[in-house]
Protein backbone atom coordinates (compact mmCIF):
# COMPACT_ATOMS: atom_id res chain seq x y z
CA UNK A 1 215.77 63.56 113.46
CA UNK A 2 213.87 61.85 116.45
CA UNK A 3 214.27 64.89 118.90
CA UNK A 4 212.83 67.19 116.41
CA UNK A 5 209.73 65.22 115.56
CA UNK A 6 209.67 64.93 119.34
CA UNK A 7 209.62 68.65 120.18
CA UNK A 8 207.33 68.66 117.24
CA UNK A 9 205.09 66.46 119.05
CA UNK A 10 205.59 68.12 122.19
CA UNK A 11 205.05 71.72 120.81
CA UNK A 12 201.70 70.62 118.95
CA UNK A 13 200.34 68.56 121.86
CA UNK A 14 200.71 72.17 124.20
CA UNK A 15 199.60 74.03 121.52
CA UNK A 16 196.39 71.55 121.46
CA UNK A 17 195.83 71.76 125.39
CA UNK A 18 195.95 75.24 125.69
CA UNK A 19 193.53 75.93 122.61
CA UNK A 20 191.14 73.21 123.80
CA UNK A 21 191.53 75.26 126.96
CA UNK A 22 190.57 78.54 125.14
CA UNK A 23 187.45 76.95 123.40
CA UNK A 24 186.31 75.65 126.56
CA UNK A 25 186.58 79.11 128.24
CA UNK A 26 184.62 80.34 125.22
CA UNK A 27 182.37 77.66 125.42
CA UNK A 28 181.69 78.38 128.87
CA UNK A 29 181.57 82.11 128.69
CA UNK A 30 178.71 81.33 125.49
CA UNK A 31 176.47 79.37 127.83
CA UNK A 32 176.48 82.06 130.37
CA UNK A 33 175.73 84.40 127.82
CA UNK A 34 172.89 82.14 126.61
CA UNK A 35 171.63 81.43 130.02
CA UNK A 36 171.21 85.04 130.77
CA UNK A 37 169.68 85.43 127.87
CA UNK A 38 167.36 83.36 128.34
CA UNK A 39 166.61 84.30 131.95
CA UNK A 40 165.54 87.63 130.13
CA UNK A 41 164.00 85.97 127.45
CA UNK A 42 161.92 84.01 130.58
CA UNK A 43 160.92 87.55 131.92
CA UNK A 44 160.00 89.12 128.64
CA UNK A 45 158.12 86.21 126.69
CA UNK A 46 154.77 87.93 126.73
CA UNK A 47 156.50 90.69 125.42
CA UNK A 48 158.86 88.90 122.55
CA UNK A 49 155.04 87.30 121.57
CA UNK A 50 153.55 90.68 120.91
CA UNK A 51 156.23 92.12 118.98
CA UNK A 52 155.91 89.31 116.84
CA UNK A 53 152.80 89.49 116.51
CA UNK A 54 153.27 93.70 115.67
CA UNK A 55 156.08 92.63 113.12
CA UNK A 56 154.02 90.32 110.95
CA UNK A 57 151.17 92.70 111.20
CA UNK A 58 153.68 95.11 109.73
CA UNK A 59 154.93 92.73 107.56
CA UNK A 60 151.51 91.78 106.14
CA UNK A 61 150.57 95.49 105.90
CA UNK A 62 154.11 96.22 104.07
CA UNK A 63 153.38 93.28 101.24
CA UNK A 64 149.45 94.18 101.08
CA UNK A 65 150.91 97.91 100.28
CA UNK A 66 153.58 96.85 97.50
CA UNK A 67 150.91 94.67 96.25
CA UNK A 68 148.50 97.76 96.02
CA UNK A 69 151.25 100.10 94.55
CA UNK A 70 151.97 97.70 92.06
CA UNK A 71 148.25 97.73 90.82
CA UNK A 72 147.75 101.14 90.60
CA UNK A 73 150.83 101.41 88.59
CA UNK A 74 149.38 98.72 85.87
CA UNK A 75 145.75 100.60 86.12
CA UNK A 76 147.06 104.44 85.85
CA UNK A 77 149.65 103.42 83.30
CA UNK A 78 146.84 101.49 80.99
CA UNK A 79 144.77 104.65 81.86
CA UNK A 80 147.66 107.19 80.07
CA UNK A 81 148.14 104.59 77.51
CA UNK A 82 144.25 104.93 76.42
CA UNK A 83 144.36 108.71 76.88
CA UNK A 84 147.22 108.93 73.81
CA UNK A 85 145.06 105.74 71.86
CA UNK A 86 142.24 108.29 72.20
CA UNK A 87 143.46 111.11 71.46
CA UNK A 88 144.93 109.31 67.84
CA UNK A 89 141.93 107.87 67.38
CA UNK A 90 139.83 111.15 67.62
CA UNK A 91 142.33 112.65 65.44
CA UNK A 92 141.97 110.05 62.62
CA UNK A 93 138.10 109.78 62.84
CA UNK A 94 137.57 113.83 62.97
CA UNK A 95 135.53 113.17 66.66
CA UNK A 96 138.16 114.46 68.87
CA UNK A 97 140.27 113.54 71.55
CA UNK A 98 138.06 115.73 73.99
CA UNK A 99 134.75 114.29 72.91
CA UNK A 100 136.11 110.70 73.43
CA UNK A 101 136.94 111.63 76.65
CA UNK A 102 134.49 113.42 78.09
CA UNK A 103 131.99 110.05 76.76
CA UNK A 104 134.63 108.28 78.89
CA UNK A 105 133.92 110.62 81.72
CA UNK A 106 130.20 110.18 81.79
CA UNK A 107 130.31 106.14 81.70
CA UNK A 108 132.91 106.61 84.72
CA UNK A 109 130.27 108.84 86.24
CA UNK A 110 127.77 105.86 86.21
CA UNK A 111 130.31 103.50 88.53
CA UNK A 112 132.21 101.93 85.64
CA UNK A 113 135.76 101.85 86.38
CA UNK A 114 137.94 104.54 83.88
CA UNK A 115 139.87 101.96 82.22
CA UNK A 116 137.13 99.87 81.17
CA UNK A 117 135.13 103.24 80.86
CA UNK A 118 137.84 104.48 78.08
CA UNK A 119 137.67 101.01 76.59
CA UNK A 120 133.58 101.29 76.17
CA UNK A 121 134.01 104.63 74.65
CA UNK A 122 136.46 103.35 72.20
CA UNK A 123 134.37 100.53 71.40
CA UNK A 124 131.47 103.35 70.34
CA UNK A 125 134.08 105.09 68.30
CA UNK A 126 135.09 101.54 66.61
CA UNK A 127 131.90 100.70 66.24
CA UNK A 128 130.82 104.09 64.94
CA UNK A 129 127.80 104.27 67.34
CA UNK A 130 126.87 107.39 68.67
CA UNK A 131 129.38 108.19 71.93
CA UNK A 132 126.27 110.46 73.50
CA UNK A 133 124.41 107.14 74.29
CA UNK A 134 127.65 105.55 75.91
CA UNK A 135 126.44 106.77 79.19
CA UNK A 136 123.15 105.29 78.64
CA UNK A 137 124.61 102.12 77.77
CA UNK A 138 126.43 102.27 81.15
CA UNK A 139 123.34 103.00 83.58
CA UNK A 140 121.87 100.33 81.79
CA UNK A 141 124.48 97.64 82.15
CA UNK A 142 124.62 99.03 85.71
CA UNK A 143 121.15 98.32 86.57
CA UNK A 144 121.62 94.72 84.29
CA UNK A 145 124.62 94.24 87.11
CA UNK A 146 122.25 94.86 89.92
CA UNK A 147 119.75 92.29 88.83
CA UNK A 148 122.13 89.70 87.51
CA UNK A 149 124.25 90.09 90.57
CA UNK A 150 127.61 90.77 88.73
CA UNK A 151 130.62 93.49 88.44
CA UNK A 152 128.84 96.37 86.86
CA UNK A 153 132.07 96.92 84.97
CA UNK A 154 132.34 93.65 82.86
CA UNK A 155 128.44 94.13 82.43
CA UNK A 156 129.18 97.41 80.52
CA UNK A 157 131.79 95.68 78.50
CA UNK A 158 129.90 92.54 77.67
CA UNK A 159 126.79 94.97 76.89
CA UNK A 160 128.64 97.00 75.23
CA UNK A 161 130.64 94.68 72.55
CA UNK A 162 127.42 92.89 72.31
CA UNK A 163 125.70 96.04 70.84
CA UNK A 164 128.74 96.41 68.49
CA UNK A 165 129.01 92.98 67.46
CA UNK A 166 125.43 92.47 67.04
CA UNK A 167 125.51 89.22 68.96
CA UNK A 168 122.53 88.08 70.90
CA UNK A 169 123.76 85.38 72.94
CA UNK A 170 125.86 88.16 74.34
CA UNK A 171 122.95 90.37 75.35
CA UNK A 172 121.63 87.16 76.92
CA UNK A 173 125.00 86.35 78.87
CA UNK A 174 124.28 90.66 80.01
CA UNK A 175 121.05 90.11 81.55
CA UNK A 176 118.96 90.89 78.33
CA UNK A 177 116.52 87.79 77.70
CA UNK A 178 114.76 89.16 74.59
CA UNK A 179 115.50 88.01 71.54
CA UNK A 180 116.53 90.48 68.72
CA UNK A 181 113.52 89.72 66.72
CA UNK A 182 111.63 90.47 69.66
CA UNK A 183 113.61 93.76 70.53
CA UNK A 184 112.91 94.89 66.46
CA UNK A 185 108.86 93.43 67.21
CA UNK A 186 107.98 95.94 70.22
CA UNK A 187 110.59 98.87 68.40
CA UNK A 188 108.45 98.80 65.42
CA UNK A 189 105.33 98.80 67.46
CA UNK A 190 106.47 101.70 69.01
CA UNK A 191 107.55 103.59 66.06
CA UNK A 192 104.32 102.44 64.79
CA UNK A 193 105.74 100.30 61.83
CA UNK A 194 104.42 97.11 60.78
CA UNK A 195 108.24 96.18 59.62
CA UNK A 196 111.60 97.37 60.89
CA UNK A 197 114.62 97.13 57.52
């Protein structure tokens, strides 16, 4: 039993010097690699720092993209969602899917953007206020933006549900700073009325 744990021994312990022998070949062999490679690497840094600098350009111009597609899928997929909600809801009122559209086309016309210009037009419909004046409302709430210094496009909206609603603080929050009782005061005198109903 001895001499055959011996050769054992024996056999594992050559076994162990020639693979520590082959790793430090490899070993060697890697660092020669490496030190070329960085001999190159020496030579080419200016290089190696500009295409860097091109790939996270590229990378920053790949995200900004997706980001972008992404968007536009959300905007022109709320866009086609409106287009069916109008056409039902020009159906069921008797005013048409085409004339609800083409209001939507004339607030877009006056720089509102087409989702929130479909949404304005659907607020007239809701509101059962007369779609030719949606454009109106729009160039007015555009020149409201201007002065307030705001997005045109939530000025529209605000001014907009604020005519439906009725509610005064919203005209105020718009850019409007009359009062509704002053609004029906200077109507009235213009209609040459001494009382508005």
């Amino acid at each position: 039993m001895a001499i055959n744990a011996g050769s054992v021994q024996v056999a594992l312990g050559l076994e162990h010097k020639q693979f520590s022998q082959g790793m430090a070949s490899a070993s060697k062999s890697l660092n020669n690699f490496a030190g070329g490679i960085n001999q190159i690497g020496q030579k080419t840094n200016g290089f190696q720092k500009s295409l860097v600098g091109v790939g996270a350009a590229v990378a920053a111009v790949g995200y900004s993209l997706i980001k972008f597609s992404q968007q536009s899928f959300k905007v022109a997929s709320g866009v086609a969602e409106m287009n069916v909600a109008m056409e039902a809801v020009g159906k069921s009122t008797g005013i048409g899917g085409k004339t609800i559209k083409d209001a939507a086309k004339d607030i877009r016309s006056m720089g509102i953007e087409m989702q929130a210009s479909q949404e304005i037009a659907m607020l007239f419909v809701k509101g059962n206020i007369e779609l030719s004046k949606a454009s109106k409302v729009a160039r007015v709430a555009q020149d409201l933006a201007v002065l307030s210094q705001s997005n045109s496009t939530e000025t529209a909206r605000t001014l907009t549900y604020a005519i439906q609603t009725g509610n005064s603080m919203l005209l105020k929050s718009a850019g409007i700073t009359k009062y509704a009782s002053e609004a029906y005061s200077m109507y009235a005198r213009e209609l040459k009325v001494t009382k508005i109903l």
